[in-house]
Structure formats: structure tokens, C-alpha cells
Protein backbone atom coordinates (compact mmCIF):
# COMPACT_ATOMS: atom_id res chain seq x y z
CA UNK A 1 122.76 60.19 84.83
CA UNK A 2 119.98 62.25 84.82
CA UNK A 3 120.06 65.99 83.20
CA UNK A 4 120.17 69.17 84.84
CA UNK A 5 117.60 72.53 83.81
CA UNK A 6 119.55 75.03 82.70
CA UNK A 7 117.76 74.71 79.21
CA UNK A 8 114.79 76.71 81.16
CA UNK A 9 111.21 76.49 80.88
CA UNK A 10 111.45 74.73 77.60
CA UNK A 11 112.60 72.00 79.51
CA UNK A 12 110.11 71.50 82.16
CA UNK A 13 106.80 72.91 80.45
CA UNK A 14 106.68 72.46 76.46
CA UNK A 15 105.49 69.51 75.08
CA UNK A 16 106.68 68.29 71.65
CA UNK A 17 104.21 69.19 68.51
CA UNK A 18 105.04 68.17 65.11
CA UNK A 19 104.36 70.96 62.51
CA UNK A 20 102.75 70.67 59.16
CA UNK A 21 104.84 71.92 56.45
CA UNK A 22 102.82 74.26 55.01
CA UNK A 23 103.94 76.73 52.71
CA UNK A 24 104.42 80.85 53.12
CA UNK A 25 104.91 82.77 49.64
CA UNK A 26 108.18 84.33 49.86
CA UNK A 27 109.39 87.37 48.57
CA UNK A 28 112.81 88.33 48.75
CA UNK A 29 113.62 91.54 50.39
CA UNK A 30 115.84 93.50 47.92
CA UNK A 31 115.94 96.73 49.21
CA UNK A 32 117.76 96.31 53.05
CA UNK A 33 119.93 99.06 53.48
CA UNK A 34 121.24 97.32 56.77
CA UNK A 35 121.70 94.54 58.77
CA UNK A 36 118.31 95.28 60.96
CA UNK A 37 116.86 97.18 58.59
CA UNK A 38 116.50 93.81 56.60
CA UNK A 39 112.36 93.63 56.76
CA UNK A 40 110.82 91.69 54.28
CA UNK A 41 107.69 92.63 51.87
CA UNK A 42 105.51 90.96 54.09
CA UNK A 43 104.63 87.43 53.46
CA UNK A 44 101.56 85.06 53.34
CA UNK A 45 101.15 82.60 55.88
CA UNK A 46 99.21 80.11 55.07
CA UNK A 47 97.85 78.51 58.53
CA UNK A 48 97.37 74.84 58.64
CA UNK A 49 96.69 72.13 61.43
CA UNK A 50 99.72 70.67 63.27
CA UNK A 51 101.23 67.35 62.03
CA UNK A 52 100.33 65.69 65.74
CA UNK A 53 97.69 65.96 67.97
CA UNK A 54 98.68 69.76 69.66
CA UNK A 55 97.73 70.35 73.32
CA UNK A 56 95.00 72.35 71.89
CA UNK A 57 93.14 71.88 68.09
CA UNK A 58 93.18 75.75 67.95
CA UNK A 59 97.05 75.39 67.52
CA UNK A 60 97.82 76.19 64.09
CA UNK A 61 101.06 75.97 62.05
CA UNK A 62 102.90 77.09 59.26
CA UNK A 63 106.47 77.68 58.18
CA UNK A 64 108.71 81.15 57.08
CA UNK A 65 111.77 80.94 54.85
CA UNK A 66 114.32 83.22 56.54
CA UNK A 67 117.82 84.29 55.55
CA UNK A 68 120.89 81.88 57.36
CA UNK A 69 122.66 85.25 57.14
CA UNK A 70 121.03 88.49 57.41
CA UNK A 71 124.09 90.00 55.69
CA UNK A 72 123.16 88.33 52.68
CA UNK A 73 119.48 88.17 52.55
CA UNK A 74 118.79 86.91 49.13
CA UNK A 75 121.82 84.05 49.90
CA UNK A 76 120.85 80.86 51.93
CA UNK A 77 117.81 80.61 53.25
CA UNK A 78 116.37 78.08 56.60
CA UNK A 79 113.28 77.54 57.97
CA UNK A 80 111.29 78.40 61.14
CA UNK A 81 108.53 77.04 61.91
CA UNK A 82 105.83 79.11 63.69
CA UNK A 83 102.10 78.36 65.58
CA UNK A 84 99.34 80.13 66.49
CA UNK A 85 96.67 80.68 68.77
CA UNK A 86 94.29 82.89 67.46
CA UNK A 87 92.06 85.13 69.68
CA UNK A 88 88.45 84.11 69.62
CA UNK A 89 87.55 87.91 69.91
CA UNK A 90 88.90 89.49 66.48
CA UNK A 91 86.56 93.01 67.66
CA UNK A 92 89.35 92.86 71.07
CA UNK A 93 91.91 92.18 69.23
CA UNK A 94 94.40 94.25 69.16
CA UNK A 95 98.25 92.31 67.58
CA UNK A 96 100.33 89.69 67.84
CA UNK A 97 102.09 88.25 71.45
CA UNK A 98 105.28 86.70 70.45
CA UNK A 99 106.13 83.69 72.85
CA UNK A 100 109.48 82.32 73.84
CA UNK A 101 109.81 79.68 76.57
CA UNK A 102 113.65 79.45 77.38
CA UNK A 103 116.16 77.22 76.21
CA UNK A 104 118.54 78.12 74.58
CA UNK A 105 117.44 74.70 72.51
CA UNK A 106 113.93 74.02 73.56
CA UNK A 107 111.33 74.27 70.97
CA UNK A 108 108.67 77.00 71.62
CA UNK A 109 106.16 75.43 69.07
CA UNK A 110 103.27 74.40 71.64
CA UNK A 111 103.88 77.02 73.97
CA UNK A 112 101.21 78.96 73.14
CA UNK A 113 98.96 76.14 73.99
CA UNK A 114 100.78 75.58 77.24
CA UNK A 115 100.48 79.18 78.17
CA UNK A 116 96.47 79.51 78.01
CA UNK A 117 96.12 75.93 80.03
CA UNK A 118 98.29 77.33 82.45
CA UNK A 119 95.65 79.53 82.50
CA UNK A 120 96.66 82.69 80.54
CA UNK A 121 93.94 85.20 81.48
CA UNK A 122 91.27 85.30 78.79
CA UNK A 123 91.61 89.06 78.48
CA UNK A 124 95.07 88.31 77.16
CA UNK A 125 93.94 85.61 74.69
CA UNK A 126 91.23 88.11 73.52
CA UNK A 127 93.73 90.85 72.91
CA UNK A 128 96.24 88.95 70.67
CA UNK A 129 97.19 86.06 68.37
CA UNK A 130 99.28 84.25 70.71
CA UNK A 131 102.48 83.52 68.64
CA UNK A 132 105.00 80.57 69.21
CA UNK A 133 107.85 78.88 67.21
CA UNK A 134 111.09 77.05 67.18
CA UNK A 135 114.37 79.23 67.24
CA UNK A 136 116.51 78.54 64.37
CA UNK A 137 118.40 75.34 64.56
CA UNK A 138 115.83 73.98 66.70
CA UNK A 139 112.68 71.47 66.52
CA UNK A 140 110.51 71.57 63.30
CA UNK A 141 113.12 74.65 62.09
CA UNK A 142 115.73 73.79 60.18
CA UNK A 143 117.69 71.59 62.91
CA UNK A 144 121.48 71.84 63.98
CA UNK A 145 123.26 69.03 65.51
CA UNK A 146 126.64 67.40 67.08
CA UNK A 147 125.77 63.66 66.63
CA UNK A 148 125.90 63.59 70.58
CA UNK A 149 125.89 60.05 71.68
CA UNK A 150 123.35 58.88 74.06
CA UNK A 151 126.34 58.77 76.55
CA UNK A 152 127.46 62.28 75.98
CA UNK A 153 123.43 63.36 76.60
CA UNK A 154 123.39 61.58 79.45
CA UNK A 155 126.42 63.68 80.58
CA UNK A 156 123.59 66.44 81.18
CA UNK A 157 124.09 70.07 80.83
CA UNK A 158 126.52 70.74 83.83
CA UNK A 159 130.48 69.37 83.82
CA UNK A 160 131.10 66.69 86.83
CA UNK A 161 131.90 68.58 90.33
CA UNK A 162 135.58 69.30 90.32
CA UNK A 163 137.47 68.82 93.91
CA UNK A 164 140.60 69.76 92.12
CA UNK A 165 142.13 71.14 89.12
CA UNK A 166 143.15 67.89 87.92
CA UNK A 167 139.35 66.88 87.73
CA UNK A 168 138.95 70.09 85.72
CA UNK A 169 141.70 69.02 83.01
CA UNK A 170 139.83 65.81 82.94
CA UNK A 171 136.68 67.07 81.48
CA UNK A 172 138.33 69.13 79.23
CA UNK A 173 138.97 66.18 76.58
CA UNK A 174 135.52 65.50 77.27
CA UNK A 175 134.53 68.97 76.12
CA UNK A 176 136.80 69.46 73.34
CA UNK A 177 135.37 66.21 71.84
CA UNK A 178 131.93 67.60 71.73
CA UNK A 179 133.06 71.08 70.19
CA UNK A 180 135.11 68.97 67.53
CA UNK A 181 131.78 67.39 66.65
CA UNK A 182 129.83 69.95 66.59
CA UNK A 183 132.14 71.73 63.94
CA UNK A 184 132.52 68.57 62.06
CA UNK A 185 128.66 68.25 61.90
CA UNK A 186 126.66 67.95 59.03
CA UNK A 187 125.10 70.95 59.91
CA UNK A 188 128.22 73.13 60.84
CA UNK A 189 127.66 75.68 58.01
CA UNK A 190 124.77 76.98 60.25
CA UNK A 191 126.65 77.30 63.66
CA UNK A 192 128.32 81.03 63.00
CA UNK A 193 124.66 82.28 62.02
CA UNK A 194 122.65 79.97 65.20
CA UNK A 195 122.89 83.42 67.35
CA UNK A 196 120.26 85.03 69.69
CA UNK A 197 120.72 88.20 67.49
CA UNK A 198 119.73 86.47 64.44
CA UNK A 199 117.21 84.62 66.38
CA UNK A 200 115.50 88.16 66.98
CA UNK A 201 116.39 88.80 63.59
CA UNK A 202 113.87 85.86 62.51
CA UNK A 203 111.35 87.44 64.96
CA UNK A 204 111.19 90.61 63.37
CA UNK A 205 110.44 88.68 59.88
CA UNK A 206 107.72 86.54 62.17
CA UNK A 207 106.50 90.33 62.36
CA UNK A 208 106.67 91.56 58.95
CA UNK A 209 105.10 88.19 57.65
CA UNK A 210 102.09 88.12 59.80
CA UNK A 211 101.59 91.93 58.53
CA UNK A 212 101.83 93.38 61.65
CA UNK A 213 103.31 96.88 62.02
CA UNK A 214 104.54 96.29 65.74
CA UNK A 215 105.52 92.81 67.63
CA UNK A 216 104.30 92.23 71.84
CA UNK A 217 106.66 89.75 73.49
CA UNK A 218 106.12 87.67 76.62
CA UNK A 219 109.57 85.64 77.17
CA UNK A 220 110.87 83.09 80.21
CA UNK A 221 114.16 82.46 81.23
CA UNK A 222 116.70 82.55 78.10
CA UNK A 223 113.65 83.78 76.42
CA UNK A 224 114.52 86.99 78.03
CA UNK A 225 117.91 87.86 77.15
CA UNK A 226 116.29 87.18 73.57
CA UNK A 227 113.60 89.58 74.37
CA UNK A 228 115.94 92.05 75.41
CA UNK A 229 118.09 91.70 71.70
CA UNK A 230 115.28 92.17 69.85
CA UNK A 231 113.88 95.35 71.69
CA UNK A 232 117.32 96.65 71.30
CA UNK A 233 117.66 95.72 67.66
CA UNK A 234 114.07 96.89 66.97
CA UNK A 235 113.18 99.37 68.85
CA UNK A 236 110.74 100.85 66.91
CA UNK A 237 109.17 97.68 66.17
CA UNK A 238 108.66 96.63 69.75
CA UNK A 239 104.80 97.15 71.41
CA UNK A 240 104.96 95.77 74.78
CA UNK A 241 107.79 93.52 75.90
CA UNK A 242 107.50 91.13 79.08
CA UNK A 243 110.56 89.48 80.07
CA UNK A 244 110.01 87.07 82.87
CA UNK A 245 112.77 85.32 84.75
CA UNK A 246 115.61 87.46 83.50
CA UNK A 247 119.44 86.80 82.61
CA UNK A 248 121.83 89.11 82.95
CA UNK A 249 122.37 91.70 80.02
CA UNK A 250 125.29 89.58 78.64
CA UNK A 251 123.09 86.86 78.30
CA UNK A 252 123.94 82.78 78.42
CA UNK A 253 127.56 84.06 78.72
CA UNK A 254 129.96 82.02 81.21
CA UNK A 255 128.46 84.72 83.78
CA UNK A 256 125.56 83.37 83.25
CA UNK A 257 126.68 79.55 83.74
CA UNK A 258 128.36 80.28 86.99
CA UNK A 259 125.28 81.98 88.62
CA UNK A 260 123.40 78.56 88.64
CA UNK A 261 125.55 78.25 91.67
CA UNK A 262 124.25 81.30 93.14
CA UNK A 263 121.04 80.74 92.18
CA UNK A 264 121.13 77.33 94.30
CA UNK A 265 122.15 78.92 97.22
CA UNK A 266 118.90 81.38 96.90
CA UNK A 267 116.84 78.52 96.29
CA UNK A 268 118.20 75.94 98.32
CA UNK A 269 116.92 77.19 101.82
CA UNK A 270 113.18 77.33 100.36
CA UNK A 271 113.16 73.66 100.38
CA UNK A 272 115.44 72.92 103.69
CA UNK A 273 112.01 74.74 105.19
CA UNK A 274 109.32 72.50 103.35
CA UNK A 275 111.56 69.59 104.42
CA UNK A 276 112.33 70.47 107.81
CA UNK A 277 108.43 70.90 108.36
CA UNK A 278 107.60 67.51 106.66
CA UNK A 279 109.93 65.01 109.27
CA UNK A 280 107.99 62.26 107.53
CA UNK A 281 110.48 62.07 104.68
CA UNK A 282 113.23 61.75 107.86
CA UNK A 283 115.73 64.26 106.32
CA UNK A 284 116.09 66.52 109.44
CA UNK A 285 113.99 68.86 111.38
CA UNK A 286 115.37 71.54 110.95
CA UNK A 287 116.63 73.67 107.86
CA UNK A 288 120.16 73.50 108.84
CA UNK A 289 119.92 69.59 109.32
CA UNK A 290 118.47 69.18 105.73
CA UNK A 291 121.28 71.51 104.12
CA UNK A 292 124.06 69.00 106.36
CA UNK A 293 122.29 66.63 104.65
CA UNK A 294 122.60 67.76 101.32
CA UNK A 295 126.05 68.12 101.47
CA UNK A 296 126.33 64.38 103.45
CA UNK A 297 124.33 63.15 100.72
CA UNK A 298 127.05 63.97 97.83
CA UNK A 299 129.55 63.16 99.22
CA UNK A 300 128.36 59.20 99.78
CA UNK A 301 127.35 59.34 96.11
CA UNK A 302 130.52 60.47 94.77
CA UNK A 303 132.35 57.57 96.65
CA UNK A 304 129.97 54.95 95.81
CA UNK A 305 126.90 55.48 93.35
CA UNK A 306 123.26 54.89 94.33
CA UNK A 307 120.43 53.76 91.46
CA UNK A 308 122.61 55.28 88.83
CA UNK A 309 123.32 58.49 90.68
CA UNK A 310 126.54 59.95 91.60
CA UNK A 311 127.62 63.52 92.81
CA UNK A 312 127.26 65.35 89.76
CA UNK A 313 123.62 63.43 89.39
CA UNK A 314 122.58 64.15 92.43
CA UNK A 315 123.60 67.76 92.32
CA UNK A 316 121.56 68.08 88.88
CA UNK A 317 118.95 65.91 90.35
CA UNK A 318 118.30 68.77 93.09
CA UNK A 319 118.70 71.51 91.17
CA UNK A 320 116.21 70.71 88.54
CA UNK A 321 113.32 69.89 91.26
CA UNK A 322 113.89 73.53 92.47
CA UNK A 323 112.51 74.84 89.63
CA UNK A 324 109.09 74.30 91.27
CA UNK A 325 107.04 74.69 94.09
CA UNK A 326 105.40 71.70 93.03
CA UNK A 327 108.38 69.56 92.78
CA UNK A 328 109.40 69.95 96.39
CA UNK A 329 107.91 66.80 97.15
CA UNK A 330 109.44 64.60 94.51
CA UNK A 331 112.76 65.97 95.30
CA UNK A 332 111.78 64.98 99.31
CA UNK A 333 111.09 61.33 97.96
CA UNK A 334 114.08 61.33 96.13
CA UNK A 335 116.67 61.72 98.46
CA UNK A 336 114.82 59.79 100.79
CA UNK A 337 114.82 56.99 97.73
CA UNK A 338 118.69 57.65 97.70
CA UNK A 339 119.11 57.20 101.17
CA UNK A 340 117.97 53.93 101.46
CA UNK A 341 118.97 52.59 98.10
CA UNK A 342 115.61 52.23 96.65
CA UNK A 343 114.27 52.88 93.31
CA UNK A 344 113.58 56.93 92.37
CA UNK A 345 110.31 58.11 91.97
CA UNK A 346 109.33 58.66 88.23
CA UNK A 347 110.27 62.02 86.98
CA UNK A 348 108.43 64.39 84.67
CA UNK A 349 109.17 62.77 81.45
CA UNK A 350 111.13 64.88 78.87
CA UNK A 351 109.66 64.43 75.90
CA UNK A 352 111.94 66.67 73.54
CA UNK A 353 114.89 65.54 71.31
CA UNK A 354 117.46 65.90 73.92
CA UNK A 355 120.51 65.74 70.93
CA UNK A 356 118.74 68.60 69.35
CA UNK A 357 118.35 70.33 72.34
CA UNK A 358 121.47 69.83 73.90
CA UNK A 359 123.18 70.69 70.34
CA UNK A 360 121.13 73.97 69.38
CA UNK A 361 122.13 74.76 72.97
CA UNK A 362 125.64 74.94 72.71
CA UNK A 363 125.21 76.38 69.08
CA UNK A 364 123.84 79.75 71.07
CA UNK A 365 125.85 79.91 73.80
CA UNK A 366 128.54 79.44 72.48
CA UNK A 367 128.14 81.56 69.41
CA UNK A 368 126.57 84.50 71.07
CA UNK A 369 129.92 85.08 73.09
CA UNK A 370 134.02 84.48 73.51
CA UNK A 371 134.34 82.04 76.97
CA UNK A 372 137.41 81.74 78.37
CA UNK A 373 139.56 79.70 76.37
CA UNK A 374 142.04 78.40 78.59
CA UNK A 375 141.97 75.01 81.32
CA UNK A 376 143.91 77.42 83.96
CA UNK A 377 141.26 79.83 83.92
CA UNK A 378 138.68 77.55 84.35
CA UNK A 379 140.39 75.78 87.56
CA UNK A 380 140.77 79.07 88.92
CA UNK A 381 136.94 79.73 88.69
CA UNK A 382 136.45 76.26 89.80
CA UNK A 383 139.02 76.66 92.86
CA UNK A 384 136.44 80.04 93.64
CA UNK A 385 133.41 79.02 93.54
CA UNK A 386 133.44 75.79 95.26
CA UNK A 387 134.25 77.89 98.38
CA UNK A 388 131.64 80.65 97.17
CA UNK A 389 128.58 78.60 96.17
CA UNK A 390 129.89 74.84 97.80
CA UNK A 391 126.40 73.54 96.95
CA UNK A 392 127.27 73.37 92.74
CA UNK A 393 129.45 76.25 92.09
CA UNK A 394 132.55 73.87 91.12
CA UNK A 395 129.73 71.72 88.44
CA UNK A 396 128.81 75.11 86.87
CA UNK A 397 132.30 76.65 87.00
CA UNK A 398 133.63 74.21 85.06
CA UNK A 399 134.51 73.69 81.56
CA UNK A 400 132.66 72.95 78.76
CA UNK A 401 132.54 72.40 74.46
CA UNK A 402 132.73 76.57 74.58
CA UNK A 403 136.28 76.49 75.51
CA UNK A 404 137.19 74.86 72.39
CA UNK A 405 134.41 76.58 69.63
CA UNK A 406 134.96 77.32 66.60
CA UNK A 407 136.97 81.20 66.59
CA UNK A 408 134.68 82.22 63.43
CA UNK A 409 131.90 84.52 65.05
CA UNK A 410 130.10 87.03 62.83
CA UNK A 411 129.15 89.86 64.85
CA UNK A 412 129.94 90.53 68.76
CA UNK A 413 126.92 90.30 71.49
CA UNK A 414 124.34 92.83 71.26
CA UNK A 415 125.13 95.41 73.81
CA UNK A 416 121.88 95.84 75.89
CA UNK A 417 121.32 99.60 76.35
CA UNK A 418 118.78 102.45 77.41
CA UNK A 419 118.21 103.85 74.18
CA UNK A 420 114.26 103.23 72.78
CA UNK A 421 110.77 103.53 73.96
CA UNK A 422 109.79 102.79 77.80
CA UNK A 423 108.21 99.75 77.04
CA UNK A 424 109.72 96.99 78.97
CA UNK A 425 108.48 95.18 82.00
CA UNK A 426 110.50 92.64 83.46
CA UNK A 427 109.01 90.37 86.39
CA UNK A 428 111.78 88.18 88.45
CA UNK A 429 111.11 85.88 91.99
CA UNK A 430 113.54 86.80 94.54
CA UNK A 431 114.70 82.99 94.72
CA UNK A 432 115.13 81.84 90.82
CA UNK A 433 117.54 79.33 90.91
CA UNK A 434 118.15 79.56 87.01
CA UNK A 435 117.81 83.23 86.66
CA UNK A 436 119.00 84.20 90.66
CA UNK A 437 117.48 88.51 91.18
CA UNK A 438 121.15 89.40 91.40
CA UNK A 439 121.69 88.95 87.21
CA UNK A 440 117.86 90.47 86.63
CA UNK A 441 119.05 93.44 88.86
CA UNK A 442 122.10 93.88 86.25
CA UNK A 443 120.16 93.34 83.22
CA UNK A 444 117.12 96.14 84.88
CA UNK A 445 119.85 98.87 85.28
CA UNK A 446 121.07 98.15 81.40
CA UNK A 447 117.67 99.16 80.47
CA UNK A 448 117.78 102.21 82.66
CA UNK A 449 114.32 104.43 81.82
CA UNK A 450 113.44 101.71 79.43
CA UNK A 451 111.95 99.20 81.67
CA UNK A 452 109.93 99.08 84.92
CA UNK A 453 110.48 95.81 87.28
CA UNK A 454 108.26 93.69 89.16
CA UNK A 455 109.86 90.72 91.78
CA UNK A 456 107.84 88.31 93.53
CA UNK A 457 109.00 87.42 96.92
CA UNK A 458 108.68 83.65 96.13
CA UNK A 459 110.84 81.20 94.98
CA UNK A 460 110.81 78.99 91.70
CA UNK A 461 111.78 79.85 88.10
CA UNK A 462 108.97 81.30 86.07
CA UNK A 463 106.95 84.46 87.45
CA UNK A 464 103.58 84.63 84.86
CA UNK A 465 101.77 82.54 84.49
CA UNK A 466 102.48 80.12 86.19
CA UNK A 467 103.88 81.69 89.91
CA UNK A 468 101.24 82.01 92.44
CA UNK A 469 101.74 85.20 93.15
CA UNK A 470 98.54 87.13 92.09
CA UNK A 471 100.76 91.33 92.41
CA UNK A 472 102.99 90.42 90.13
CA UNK A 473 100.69 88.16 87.70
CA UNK A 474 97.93 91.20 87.68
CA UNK A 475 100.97 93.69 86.64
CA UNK A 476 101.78 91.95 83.71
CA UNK A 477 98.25 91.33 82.52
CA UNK A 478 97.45 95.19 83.15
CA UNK A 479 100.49 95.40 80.74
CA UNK A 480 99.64 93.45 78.15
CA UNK A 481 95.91 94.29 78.35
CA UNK A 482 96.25 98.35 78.83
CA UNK A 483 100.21 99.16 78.65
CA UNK A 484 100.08 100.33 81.75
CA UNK A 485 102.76 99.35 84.14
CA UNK A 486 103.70 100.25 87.96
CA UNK A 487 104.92 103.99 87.95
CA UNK A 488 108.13 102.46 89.44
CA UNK A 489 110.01 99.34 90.08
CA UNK A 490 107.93 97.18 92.36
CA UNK A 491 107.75 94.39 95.38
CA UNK A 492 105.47 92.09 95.60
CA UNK A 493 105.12 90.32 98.69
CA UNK A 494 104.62 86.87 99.60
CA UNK A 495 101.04 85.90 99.44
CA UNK A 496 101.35 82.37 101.83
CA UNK A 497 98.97 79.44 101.73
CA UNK A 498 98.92 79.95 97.31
């Protein structure tokens, strides 16, 4: 079965990129007062090539000892690994850009790299060291992991599509195995410390090591719920903060899971058009035929499996190709492959460690905040959003390993607030099927006088830069470049024929 995107940007756009393990000098902070007061004397970083061939030989690498548990900062310590791309124009330059593609789970090592071929404008790259690295538990960092079996990764990321609560109680063994291993692990000291708060916890020593009295931030997807922690941990430390594609303010909470359903239904309707206008790939002429289609489609697969693909596949499948503009297309020739029995058209390949991923993954979410803990509850969300969002509301709905996690949690979630500078510019497309505008609305009012935002009335996941949509692109490189943003919350409109 093929896996779903929820995992973000990581998932779609990062390329895997050994790091060498060169050394920082560390010195132990002795003097934190507090939990996020806990700033080291800075370190050295000592910048080295990459272990593999990088998407770009500016890439550099290096790795930072950090504490496993900021309440103890001389105790335990991990590593992160971190990259850079330095600016070529040290007389522009003006700090560090702090990068996070998404995940939770997906390494952020070459995304720097990725970033300026996508073609980050050069007045960015002149203005900062453009700064990437693996989240703790992740990548070239010091890993987590459930021993996932290549069957359980090739479960994917969403539970099967429940038609009743029985199916619901079925998965749960499924996901109670998976929690089981994960706290069985090898590496199952580090799951009540593999938080997005600690995660910005590691940022602000990224900060403090590269000597650099104030971090800029430009993160996708997940990579903007940890955006927002860190701006609300450190306020004072925060220059200028983009968060593009945004979660909600309680982050990859079960909120969070059940709004892929949503964010299908936005999205869905943007490719019933392309299809409907291409009748060469023969699924309909019209948008409503294509969505009767859809729903036609699943149901054949569920009762009898085509190339490997069932429901829950095919569901995944679609979602995952509406991630892009550019994918449109493949997901045309899939269906149509589907339809007829035939062989899919390659996909993308994926060429992270999908255990690691999948693992450090439920490490966060899981972690970060309580799910409901009950199979009842579950079937009742199920039982509601199959009728709300019938295109995969029961899939995302349903239960998974955080039902059964481990009760030990350190800290609560970060609350995201008003309080700190107005520094904050979110930018969201009106039809994000990972991130749907409804939780980005949530997560601007949280921020109250903090933030500005921008939305692009296009559809896809990922505004800057890789949307097409030149208003809200310019806004955030005025941003970054100047500080200036829009005096109030803006629209962008569609700019057709991009």
C-alpha cells in the first residue's frame, strides 16, 4: 500500500544528505535559571562538507551536542545535526534563516539546498546563512525508532477507512502494537523528551552556537506549529518569523489529524476541474462526474483490490497527489491506470528512511499532546466524520499508536499566545489539503497583534517558494529582506495561467 502525506513537505521535497560528523566544542551551560532561559555559552561550529554528494557543494555540515532534557542541562546529552548555506554576500548579510520543512519526522538537513533551487530569491540568500537540520530523533540526529516492520510502514500514515465501529476496534490492536513497540524500543528513554517544545528548545541552542544574538525562521507545514513554539518560548530571541502552511495553534493534535478530511474536501474540487477539462483521461466531463467517480472508484477497490491498491490506498493515493499543482496529472493517470487494471505510473520516489520517519513521527505527536484514549470515542468521531468529510474523514478519524502512548509526558503543549513582538507573518493557500485555511485562521487569531497574514487564493500545500502566486511570494521576501509586512491581513488573488 502506498503512504499517505501527512508528514508534509519533508515528504515530497527533501532529499536525503548524509552529514559529516564533525565536531562543535561544547561548553556546558551552568548558569540556567529556567527551563527557556537554558542558553548556552555559545559554541564553535566547526563547518565541514557533507558525508554524500548534497544537492548543492555549498551545503555544509556540522553537529551540536544538546541536552535530552532541558531540565537537566548538564545530564544526557543527543545530537543534532545542522547545515548551512552560507550567503555569498557577507557585506548584505545581515543573520541567520532557520529552515524547517514539515514532518513531524522528515529530516530538514538539505532543505536549505532545496529552498534556493526552488529558486529562493537571491536577495534572501544574500541576507542570511540559510540554516537547516534534523529535529531531534530524526535523520543524522540522534535517531528514535519503533522497529516498524516493512508491513506496518506500508500501513502508511492514515488508519484503514472505517464503515463501522467494528472496523474501528479492529485497528485498534493494530495501533496498540505499534505504541507497545515504540515504548519497548531501544531508544524509548528519548520518547518523553522527542517534543516540538524541546525541538525549539534545540533551535534556540542552533542560535546561541552560531553566535547569533537573534534567530529568522521560514517554516512549512508542521514546521509551523514549531515556528510558532519557539516564538512563544523565545520571544525575545525571535527576528522575523515566516510560517507557511499553518496548523492550528494546538498543533499535530488529533484536531489536527481529523482536518486532513477537511482539507480534502477544499482540495478535492481543484482537481474535479483540471479533470473535467482534460476528457482525455475519460474520468467525466464535468466536476461533479469526476467527484461520483471518486467515490465509485473506492468503493470497487475496497471490494476487490486493483495493482496492490485498496480503499484506504487509493484514498492516500489521492490525497498525496493533491499536494501539487504539478501532480494533477499523475493522479489523472492513476485512476485512469486503476480503472482499467493496468500498471500505476511511477511515483516520486521517497528517498527517506520511512521507519525513522514514520517513528520520530509518532514520537511528536504523540508526545506533544493527550489523544483520546478510548475505542468509543474514536468510533464516535469516525461515525461523524464519514458523514462530514465522506471523501477520508472516517481514515483520518480513526485510531492510531496515540491512543495507547506511554502516560509519562513532561510538560503540557505550549499554549500559543499574543504576548511578544509583532513579528510574525504567516502565508496559507485557501485550498491546503494538509494545513486546510480553517486551522491557519485559528492559529492567526492565537497570535492576535503578533502576526500579520497573507492567503493565496490557490490550491496546493506550500505557499513560498514554491506556490505560483507572485502577491503572496513578494510579501514574504519584502519580510525577510526589509521586515516590512502588509499593514493588515491580506488576499491575494488568483493569478491564472502561472
Amino acid at each position: 500500500m502506498r503512504k499517505s502525506l501527512p508528514l508534509a513537505l519533508a515528504a515530497t521535497a527533501v532529499a536525503a544528505t548524509a552529514i559529516a560528523g564533525v565536531s562543535v566544542v561544547t561548553t556546558p551551560d551552568k548558569a540556567a535559571a529556567t527551563l527557556d532561559n537554558a542558553a548556552a555559552t555559545p559554541d564553535t561550529v566547526r563547518w565541514g562538507p557533507c558525508t554524500r554528494k548534497a544537492a548543492t557543494s555549498r551545503l555544509e555540515c556540522s553537529k551540536l551536542k544538546v541536552p535530552l532534557d532541558y531540565r537537566d542541562p548538564d545530564g544526557r546529552q543527543i545530537e543534532i545535526a545542522i547545515s548551512r548555506l552560507a550567503s555569498k554576500e557577507p557585506s548584505k548579510r545581515r543573520g541567520v534563516l532557520l529552515t524547517n520543512p514539515g514532518g513531524p519526522g522528515g529530516t530538514g538537513l538539505t532543505y536549505p539546498a532545496i529552498l534556493a533551487s526552488a529558486g529562493l530569491p537571491k536577495k534572501v540568500l544574500d541576507s542570511y546563512d540559510v540554516i537547516g537540520f534534523d529535529p531531534r530523533g530524526v535523520g543524522r540526529s540522534t535517531p528514535v525508532t519503533c522497529d516498524l516492520t516493512k508491513e506496518q510502514q506500508a500501513r502508511g500514515n492514515f488508519p484503514p477507512y472505517a464503515r463501522t465501529a467494528a472496523d474501528v476496534a479492529r485497528e485498534a490492536g493494530n495501533a496498540r502494537t505499534i505504541a507497545e513497540q515504540c515504548a519497548t524500543s531501544r531508544t524509548a528513554w528519548m520518547l518523553p523528551h522527542t517534543t516540538t517544545a524541546n525541538t525549539a528548545r534545540d533551535m534556540d541552542r542552533i542560535r546561541t552556537a552560531l553566535g547569533e544574538p537573534k534567530l529568522s525562521y521560514l517554516g512549512a507545514s508542521y514546521g509551523s506549529y514549531l515556528g510558532a513554539v519557539y516564538t512563544t518560548l523565545f520571544p525575545g530571541r525571535s527576528d522575523r518569523i515566516v510560517l507557511d502552511s499553518n496548523m492550528g495553534p494546538g498543533g499535530y493534535d488529533v484536531t489536527a489529524m481529523r482536518s486532513f478530511g477537511r482539507g480534502m474536501e477544499d482540495r478535492f474540487p481543484d482537481f474535479a476541474a483540471f479533470a473535467a477539462a482534460h476528457p482525455e483521461y475519460g474520468l467525466g466531463t464535468t466536476p461533479e462526474q469526476v467527484t461520483a467517480q471518486y467515490f465509485e472508484l473506492a468503493k470497487r477497490l475496497e471490494a476487490k483490490p486493483v495493482q496492490g491498491i485498496d480503499g484506504t490506498a487509493f484514498r492516500g493515493l489521492t490525497f498525496e497527489y493533491l499536494y501539487t499543482d504539478g501532480t494533477l496529472p499523475l493522479l489523472a493517470k492513476s485512476w485512469q491506470a486503476l480503472e482499467k487494471d493496468r500498471p500505476l505510473p511511477p511515483s516520486p520516489p521517497l528517498t527517506e528512511d520511512m521507519e525513522n520517519l514514520m517513528s520520530a513521527r509518532f514520537a511528536v505527536i504523540c508526545g506533544d499532546s493527550r489523544w483520546p484514549e478510548t475505542v468509543r470515542e474514536y468510533q464516535r468521531n469516525v461515525a461523524v466524520d464519514r458523514l462530514k468529510y465522506p471523501m477520508l474523514g472516517a481514515s483520518t478519524a480513526g485510531i492510531g499508536p496515540c491512543a495507547f502512548w506511554p502516560d509519562k509526558r513532561v510538560e503540557p503543549p505550549v499554549r500559543i499566545g499574543d504576548r511578544g513582538p509583532s513579528n510574525v507573518l504567516m502565508v496559507q493557500n485557501e485550498r491546503d489539503p494538509g494545513t486546510p485555511l480553517a486551522g491557519a485562521g485559528k492559529l492567526r487569531r492565537a497570535f492576535g497583534k503578533r502576526a500579520t497574514m497573507v492567503t493565496a487564493d490557490q490550491g496546493g500545500h506550500g505557499v513560498y517558494p514554491f506556490g505560483s502566486n507572485t502577491c503572496a511570494n513578494d510579501a514574504v521576501t519584502t519580510f525577510l529582506t526589509t521586515g516590512r509586512r502588509p499593514a493588515r491581513d491580506l488576499a491575494c488573488a488568483a493569478e491564472p495561467g502561472k
